[in-house]
N, C-alpha and C. Protein backbone atom coordinates (compact mmCIF):
# COMPACT_ATOMS: atom_id res chain seq x y z
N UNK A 1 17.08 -89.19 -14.68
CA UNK A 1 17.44 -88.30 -15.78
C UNK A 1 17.71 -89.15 -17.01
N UNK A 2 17.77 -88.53 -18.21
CA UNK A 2 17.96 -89.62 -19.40
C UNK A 2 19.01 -89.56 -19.36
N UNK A 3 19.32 -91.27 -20.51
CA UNK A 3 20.23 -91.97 -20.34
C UNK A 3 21.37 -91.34 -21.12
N UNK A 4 22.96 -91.84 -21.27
CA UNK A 4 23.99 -91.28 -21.92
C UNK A 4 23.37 -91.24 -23.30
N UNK A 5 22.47 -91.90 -23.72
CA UNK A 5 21.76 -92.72 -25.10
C UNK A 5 21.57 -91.36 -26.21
N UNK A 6 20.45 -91.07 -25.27
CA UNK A 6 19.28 -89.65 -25.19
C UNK A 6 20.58 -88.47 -25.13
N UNK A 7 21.31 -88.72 -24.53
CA UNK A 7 22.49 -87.31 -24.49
C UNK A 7 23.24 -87.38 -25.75
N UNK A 8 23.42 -88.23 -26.40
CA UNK A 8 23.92 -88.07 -27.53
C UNK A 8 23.52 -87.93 -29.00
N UNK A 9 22.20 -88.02 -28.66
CA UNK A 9 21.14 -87.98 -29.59
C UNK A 9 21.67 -86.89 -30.50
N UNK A 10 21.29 -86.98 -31.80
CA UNK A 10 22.22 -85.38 -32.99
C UNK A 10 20.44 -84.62 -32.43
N UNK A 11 20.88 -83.60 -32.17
CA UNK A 11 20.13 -82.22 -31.51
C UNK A 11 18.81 -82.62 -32.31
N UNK A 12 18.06 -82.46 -33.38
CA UNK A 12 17.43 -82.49 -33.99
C UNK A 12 16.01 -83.48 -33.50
N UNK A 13 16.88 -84.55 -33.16
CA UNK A 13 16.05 -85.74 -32.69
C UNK A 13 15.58 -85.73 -31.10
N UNK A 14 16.55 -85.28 -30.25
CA UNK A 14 16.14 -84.73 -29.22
C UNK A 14 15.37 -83.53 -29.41
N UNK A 15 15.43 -82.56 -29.65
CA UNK A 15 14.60 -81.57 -30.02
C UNK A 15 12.85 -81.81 -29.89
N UNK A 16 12.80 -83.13 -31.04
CA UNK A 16 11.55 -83.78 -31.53
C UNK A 16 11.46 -84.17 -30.03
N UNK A 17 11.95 -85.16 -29.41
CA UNK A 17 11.20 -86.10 -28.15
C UNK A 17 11.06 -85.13 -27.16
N UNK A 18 12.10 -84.05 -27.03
CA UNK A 18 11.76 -82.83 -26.10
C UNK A 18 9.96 -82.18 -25.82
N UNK A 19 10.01 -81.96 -27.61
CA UNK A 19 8.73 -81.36 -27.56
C UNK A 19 7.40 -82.57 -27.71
N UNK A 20 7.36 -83.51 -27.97
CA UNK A 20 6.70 -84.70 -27.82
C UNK A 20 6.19 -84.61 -26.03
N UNK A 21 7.49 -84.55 -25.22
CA UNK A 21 7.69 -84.85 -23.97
C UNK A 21 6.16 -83.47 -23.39
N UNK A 22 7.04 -82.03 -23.84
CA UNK A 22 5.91 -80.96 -23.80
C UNK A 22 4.10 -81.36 -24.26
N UNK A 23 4.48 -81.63 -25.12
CA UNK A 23 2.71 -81.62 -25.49
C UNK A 23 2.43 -82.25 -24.64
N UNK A 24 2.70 -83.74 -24.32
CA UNK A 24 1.93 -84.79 -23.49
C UNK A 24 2.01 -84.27 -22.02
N UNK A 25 2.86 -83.69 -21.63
CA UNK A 25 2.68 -83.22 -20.37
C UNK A 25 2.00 -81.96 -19.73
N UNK A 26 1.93 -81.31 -21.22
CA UNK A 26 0.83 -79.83 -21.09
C UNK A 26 -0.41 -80.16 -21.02
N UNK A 27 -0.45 -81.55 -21.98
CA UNK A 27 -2.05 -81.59 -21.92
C UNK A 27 -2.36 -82.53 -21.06
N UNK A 28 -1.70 -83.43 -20.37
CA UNK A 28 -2.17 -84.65 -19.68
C UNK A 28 -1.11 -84.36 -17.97
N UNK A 29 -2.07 -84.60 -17.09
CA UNK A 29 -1.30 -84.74 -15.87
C UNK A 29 -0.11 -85.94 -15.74
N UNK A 30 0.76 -86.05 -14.61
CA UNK A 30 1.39 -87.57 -15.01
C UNK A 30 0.82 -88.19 -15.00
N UNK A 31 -0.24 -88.88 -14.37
CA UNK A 31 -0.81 -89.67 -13.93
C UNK A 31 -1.77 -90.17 -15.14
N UNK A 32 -1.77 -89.49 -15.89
CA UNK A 32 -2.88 -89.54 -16.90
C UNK A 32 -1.84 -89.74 -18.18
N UNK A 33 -0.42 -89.30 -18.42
CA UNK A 33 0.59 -89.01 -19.11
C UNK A 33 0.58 -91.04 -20.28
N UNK A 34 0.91 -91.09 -21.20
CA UNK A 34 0.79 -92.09 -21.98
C UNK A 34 2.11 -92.28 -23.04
N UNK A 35 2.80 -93.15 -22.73
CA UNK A 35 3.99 -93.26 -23.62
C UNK A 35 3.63 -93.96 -25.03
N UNK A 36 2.73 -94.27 -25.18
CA UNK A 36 1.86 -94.51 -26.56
C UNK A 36 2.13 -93.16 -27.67
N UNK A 37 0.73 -92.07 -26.40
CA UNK A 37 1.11 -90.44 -27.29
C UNK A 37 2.70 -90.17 -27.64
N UNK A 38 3.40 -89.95 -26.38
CA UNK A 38 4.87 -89.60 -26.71
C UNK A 38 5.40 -90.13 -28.05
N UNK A 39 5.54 -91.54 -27.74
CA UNK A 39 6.79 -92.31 -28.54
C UNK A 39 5.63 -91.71 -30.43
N UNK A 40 4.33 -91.50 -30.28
CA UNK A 40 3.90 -91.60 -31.74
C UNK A 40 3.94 -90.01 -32.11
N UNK A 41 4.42 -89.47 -31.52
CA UNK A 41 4.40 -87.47 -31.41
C UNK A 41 5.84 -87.55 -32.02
N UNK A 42 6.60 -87.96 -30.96
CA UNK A 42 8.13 -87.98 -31.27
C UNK A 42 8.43 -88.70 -32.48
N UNK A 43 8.07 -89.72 -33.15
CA UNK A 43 8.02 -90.72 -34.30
C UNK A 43 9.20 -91.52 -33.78
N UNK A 44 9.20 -92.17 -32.78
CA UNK A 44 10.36 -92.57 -31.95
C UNK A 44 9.34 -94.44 -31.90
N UNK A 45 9.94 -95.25 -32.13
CA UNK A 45 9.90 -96.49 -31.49
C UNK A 45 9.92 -96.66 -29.52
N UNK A 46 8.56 -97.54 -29.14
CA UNK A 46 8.11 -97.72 -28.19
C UNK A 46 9.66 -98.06 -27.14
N UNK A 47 10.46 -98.68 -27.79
CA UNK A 47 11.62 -99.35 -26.95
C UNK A 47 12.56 -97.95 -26.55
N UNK A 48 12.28 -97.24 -27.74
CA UNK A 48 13.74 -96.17 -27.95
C UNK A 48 13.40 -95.56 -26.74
N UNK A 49 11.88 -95.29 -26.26
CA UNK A 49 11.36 -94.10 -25.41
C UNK A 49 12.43 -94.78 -24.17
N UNK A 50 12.31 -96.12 -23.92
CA UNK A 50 12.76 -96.86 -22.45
C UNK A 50 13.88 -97.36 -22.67
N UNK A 51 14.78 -96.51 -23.79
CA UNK A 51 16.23 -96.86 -23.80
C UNK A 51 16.70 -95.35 -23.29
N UNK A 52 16.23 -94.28 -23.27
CA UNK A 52 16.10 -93.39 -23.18
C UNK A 52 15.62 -92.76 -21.59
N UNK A 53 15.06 -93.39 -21.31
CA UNK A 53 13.99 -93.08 -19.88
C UNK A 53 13.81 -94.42 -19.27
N UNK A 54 14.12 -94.04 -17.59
CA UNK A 54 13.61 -95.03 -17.25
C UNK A 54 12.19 -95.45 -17.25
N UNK A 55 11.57 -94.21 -17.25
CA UNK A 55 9.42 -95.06 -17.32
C UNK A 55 9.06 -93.04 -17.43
N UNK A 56 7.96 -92.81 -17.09
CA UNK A 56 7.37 -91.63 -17.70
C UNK A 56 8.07 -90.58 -16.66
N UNK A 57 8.11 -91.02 -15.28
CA UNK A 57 8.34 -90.31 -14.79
C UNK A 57 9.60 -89.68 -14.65
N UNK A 58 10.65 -90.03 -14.89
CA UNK A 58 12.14 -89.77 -15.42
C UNK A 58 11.86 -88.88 -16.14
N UNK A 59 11.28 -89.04 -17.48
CA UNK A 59 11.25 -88.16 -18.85
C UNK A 59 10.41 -87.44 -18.18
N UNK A 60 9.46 -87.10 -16.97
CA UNK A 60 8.77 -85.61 -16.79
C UNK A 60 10.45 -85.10 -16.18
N UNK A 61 10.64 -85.80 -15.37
CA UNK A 61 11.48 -84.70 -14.46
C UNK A 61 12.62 -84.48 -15.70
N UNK A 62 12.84 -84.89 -16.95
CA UNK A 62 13.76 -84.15 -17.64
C UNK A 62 13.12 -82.99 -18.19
N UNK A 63 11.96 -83.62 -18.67
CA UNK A 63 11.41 -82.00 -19.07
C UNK A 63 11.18 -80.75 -18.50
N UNK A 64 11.21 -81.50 -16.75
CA UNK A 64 11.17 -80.10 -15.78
C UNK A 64 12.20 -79.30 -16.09
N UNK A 65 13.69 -80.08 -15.47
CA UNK A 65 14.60 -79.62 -15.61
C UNK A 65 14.92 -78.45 -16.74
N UNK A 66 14.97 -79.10 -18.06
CA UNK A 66 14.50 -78.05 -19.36
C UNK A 66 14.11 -76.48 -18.85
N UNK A 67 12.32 -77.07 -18.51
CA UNK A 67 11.61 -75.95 -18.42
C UNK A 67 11.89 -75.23 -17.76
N UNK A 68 13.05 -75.17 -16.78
CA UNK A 68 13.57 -74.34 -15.35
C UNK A 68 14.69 -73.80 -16.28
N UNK A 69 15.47 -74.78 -16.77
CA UNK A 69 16.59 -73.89 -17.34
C UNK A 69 15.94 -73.00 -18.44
N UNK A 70 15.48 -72.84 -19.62
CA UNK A 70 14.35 -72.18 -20.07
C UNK A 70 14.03 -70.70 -19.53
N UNK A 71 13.19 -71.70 -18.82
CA UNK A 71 12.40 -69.91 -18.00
C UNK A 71 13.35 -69.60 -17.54
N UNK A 72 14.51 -69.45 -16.86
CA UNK A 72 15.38 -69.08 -15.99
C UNK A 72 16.36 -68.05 -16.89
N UNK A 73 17.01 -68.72 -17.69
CA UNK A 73 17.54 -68.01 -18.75
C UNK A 73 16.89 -67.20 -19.41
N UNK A 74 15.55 -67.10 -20.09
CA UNK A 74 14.59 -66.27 -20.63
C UNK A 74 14.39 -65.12 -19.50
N UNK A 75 14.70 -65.68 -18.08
CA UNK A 75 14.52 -64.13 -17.01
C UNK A 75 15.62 -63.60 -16.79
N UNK A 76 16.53 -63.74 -17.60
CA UNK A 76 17.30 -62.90 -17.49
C UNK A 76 18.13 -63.71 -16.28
N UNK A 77 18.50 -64.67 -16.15
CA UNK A 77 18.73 -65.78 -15.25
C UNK A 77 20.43 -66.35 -15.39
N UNK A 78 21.48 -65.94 -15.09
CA UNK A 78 22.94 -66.51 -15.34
C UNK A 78 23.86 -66.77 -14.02
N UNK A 79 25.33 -66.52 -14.17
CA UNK A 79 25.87 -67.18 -13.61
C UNK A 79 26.58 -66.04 -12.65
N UNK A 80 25.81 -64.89 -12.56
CA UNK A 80 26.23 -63.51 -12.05
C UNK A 80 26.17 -64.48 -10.19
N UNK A 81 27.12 -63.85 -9.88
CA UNK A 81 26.85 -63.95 -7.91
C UNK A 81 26.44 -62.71 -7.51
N UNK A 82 26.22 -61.84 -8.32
CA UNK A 82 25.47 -60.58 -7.65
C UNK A 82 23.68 -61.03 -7.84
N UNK A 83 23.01 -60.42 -6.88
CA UNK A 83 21.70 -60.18 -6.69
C UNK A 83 21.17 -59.24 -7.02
N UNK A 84 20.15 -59.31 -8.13
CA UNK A 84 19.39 -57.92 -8.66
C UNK A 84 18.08 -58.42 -8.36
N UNK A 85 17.72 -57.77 -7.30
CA UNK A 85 15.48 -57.61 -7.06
C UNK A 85 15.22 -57.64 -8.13
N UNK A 86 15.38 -56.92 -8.41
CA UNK A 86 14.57 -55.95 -10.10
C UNK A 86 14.68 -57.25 -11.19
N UNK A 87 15.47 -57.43 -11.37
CA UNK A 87 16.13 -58.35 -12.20
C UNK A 87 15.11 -59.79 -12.10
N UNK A 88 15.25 -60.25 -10.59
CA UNK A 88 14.37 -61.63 -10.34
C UNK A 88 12.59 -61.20 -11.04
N UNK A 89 12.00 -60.02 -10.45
CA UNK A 89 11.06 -59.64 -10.28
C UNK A 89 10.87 -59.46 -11.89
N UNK A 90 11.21 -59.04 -12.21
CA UNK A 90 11.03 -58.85 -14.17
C UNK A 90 10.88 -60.45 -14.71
N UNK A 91 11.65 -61.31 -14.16
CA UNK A 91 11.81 -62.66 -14.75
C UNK A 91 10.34 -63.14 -14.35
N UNK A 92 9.67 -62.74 -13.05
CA UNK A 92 9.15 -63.78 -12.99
C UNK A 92 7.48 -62.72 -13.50
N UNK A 93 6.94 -61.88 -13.78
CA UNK A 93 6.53 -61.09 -14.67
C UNK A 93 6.79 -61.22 -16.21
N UNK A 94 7.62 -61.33 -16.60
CA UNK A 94 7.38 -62.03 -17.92
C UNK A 94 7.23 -63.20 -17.99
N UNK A 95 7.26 -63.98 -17.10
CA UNK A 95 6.92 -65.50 -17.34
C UNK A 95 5.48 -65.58 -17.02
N UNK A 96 4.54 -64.81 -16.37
CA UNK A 96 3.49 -65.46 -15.66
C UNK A 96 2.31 -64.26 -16.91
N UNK A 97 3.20 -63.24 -17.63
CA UNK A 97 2.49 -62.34 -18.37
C UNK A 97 2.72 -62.68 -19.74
N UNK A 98 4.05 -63.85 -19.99
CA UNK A 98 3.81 -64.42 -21.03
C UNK A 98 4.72 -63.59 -22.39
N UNK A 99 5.21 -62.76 -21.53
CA UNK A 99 6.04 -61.72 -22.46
C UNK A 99 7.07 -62.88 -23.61
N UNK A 100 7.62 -63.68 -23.37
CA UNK A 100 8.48 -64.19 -23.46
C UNK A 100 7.90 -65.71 -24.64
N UNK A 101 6.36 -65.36 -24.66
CA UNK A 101 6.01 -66.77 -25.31
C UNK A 101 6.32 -67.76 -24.88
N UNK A 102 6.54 -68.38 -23.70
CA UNK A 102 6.96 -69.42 -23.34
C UNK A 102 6.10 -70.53 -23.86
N UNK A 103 7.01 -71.47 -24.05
CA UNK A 103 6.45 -73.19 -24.85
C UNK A 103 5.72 -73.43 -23.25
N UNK A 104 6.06 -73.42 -22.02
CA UNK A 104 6.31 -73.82 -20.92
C UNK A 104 5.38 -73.83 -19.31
N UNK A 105 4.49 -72.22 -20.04
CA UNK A 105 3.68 -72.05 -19.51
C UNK A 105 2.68 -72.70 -18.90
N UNK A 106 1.65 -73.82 -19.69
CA UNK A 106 1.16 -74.63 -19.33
C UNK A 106 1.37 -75.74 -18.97
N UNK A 107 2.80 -76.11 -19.07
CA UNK A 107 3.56 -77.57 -18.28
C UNK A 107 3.49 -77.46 -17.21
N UNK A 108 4.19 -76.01 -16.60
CA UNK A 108 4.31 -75.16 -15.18
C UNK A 108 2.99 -75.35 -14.76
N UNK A 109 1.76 -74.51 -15.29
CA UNK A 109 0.84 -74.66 -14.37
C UNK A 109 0.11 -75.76 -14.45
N UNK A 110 0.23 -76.48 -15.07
CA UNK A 110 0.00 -78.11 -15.17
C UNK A 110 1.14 -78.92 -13.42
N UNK A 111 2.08 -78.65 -13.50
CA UNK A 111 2.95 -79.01 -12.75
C UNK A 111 2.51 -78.81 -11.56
N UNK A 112 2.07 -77.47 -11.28
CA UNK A 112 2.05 -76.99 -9.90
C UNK A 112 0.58 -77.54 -9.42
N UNK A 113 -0.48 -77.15 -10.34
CA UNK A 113 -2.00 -77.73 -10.64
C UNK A 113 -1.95 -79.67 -10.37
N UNK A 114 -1.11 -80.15 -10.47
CA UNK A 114 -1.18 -81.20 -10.42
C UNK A 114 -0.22 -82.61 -9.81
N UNK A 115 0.90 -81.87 -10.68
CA UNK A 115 2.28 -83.22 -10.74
C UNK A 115 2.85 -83.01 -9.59
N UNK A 116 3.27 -81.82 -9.01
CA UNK A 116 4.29 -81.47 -8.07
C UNK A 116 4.29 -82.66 -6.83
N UNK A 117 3.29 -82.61 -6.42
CA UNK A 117 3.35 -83.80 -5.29
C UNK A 117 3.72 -84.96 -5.55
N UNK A 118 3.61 -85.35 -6.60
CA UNK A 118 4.05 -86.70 -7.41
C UNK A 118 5.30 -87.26 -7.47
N UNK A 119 6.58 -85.86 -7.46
CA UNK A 119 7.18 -86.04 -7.71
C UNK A 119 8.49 -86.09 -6.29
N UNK A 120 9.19 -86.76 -6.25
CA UNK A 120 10.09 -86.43 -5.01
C UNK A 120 10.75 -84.95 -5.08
N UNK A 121 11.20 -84.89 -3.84
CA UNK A 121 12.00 -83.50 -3.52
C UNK A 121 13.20 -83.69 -4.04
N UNK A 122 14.30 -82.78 -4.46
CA UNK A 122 15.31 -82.70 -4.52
C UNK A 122 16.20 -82.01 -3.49
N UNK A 123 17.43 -81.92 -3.22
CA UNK A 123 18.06 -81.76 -2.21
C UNK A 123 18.19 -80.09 -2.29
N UNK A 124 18.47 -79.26 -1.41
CA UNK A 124 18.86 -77.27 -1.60
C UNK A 124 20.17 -77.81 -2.40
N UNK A 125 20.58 -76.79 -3.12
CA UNK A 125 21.63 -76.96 -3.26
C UNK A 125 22.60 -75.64 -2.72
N UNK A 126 23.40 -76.25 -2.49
CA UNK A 126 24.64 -75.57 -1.47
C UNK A 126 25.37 -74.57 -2.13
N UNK A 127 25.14 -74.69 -3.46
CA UNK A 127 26.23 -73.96 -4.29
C UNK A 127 25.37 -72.37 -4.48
N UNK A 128 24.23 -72.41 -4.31
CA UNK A 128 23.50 -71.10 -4.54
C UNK A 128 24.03 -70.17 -3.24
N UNK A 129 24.40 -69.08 -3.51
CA UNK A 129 24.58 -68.04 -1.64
C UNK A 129 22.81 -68.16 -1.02
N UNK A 130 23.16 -67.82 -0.20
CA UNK A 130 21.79 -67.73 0.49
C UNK A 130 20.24 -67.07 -0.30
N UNK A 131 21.11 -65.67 -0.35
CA UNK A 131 20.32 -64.85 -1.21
C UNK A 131 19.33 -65.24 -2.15
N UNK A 132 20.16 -66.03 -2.91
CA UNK A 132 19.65 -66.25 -4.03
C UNK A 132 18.77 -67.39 -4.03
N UNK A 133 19.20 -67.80 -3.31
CA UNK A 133 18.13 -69.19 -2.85
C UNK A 133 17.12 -68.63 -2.56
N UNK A 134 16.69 -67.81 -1.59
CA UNK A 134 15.86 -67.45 -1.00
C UNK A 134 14.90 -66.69 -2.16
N UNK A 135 15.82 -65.69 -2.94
CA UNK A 135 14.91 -65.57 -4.52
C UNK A 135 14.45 -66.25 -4.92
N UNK A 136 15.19 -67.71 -5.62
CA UNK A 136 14.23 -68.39 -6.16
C UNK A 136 13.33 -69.24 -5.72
N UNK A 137 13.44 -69.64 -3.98
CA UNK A 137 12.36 -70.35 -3.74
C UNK A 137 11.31 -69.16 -3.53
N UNK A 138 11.18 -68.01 -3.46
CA UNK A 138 9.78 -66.85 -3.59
C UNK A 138 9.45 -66.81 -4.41
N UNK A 139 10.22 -67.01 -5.48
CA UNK A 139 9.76 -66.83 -6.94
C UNK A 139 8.94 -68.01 -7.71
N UNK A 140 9.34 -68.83 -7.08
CA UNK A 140 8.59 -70.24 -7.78
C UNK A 140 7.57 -70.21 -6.96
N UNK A 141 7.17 -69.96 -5.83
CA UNK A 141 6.21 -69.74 -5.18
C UNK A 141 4.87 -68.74 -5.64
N UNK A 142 5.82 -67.83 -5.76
CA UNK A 142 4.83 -66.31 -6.73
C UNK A 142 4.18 -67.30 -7.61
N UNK A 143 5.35 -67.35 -8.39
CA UNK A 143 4.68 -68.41 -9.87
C UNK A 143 3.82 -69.12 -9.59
N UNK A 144 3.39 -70.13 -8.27
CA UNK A 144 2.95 -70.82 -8.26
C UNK A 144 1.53 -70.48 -8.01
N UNK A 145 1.76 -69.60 -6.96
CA UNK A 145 0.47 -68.57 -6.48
C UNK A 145 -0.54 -67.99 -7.64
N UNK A 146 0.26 -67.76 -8.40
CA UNK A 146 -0.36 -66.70 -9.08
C UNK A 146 -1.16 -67.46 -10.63
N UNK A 147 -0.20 -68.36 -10.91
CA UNK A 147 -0.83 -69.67 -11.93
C UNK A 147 -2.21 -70.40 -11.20
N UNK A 148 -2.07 -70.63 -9.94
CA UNK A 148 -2.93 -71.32 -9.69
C UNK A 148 -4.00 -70.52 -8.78
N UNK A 149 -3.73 -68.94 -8.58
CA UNK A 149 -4.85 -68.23 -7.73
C UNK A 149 -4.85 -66.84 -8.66
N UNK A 150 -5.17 -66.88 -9.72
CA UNK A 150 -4.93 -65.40 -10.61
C UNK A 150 -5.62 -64.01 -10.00
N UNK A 151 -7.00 -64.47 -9.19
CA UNK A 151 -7.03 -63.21 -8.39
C UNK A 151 -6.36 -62.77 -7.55
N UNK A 152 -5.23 -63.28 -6.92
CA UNK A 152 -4.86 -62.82 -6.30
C UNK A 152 -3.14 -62.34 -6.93
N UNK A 153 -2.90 -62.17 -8.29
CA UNK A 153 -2.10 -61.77 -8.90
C UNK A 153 -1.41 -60.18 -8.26
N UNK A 154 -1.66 -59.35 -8.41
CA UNK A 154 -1.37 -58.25 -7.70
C UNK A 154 -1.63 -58.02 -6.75
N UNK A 155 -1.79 -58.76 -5.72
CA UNK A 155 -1.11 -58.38 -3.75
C UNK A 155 0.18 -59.51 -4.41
N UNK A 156 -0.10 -60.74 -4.83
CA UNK A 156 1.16 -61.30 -4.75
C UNK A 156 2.67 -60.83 -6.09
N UNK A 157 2.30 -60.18 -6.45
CA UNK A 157 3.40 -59.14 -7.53
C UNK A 157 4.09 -58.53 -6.29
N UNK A 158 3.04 -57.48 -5.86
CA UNK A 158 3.48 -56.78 -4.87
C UNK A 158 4.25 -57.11 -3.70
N UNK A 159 3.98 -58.23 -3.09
CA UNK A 159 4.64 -58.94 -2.11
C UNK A 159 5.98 -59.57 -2.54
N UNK A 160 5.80 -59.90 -3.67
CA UNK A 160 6.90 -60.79 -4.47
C UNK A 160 8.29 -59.58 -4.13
N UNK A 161 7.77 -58.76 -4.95
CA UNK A 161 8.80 -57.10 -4.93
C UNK A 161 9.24 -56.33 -4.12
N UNK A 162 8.40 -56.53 -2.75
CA UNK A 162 8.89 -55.80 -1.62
C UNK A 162 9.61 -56.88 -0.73
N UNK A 163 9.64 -58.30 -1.07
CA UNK A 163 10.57 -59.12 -0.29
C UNK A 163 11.75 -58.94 -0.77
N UNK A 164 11.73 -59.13 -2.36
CA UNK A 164 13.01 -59.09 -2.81
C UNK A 164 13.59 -57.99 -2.63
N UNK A 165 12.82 -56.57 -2.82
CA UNK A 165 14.05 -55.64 -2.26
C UNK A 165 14.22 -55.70 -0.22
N UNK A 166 13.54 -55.97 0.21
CA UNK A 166 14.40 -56.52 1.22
C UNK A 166 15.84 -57.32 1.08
N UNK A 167 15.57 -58.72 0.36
CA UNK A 167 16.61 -59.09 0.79
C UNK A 167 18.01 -58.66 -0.19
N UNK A 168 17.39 -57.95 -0.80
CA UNK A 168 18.49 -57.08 -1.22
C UNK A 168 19.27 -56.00 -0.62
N UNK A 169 18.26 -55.60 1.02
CA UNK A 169 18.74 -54.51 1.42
C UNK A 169 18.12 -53.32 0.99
N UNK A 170 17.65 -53.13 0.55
CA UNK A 170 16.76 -51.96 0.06
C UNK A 170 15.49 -51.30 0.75
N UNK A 171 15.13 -50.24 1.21
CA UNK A 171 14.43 -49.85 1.61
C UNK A 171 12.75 -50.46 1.15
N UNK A 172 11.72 -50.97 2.13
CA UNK A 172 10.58 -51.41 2.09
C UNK A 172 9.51 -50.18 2.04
């Protein structure tokens, strides 16, 4: 994750390397990813990028992070411990229909299209109830499905919606 450096950055300037970070990763896989483009997008000095990051791959997984909090919040996404189907299911429908303009869209299916394996796993985290876990790992899944298999967009809407009102309890 970036450094205390990058966290203190006055908003403005992070802002800039944020979206620097976006372009190069929308348009280029990691693997293909170039801290040349970045640091000359951002108008940032070659050193600042690696005072900042440990090497490219750090600065993707910050930009993931971003892009999750992002979309997440844009779906209507907070700190409620109640579970709304409806609620998940709308989030992830405007994200994949674009309602929402997301910057993010093509990082995601860039991500899933490409980087995901690249990158290590992170641990469940414990603090989510079950429930909700179980939402969002369907949901990133949908997303994933559906970015990367568009015909098959509506059986997987549909499936998406009748799990979640399951595990909501709701009649199937």
């Amino acid at each position: 994750m970036p450094s205390t450096t990058f966290n203190h950055l006055p908003t403005d300037k992070k802002d800039r390397i944020t979206a620097a970070l976006l372009t190069e990763f929308s348009n280029y896989g990691l693997a293909e990813a170039q801290v040349a483009r970045i640091v000359a997008n951002a108008e940032i000095a070659r050193g600042a990028f690696y005072k900042y990051f440990a090497d490219l791959t750090d600065a993707y997984q910050y930009l993931y992070q971003q892009a999750l909090q992002t979309i997440h919040r844009d779906a209507g996404g907070d700190e409620r411990q109640t579970f709304d189907a409806e609620r998940v299911y709308q989030g992830v429908v405007a994200f994949v229909d674009r309602v929402n303009d997301s910057d993010y869209y093509e990082f995601i299916r860039r991500h899933y299209a490409e980087n995901e394996s690249l990158l290590p796993t992170h641990p469940v985290s414990t603090a989510l109830p079950a429930v909700a876990w179980a939402a969002m790992v369907l949901s990133h899944a949908a997303i994933k499905e559906i970015l990367l298999q568009p015909t098959h967009e509506a059986l997987v809407r549909e499936r998406l919606r009748t799990t979640l009102r399951a595990l909501q309890g709701k009649k199937v």
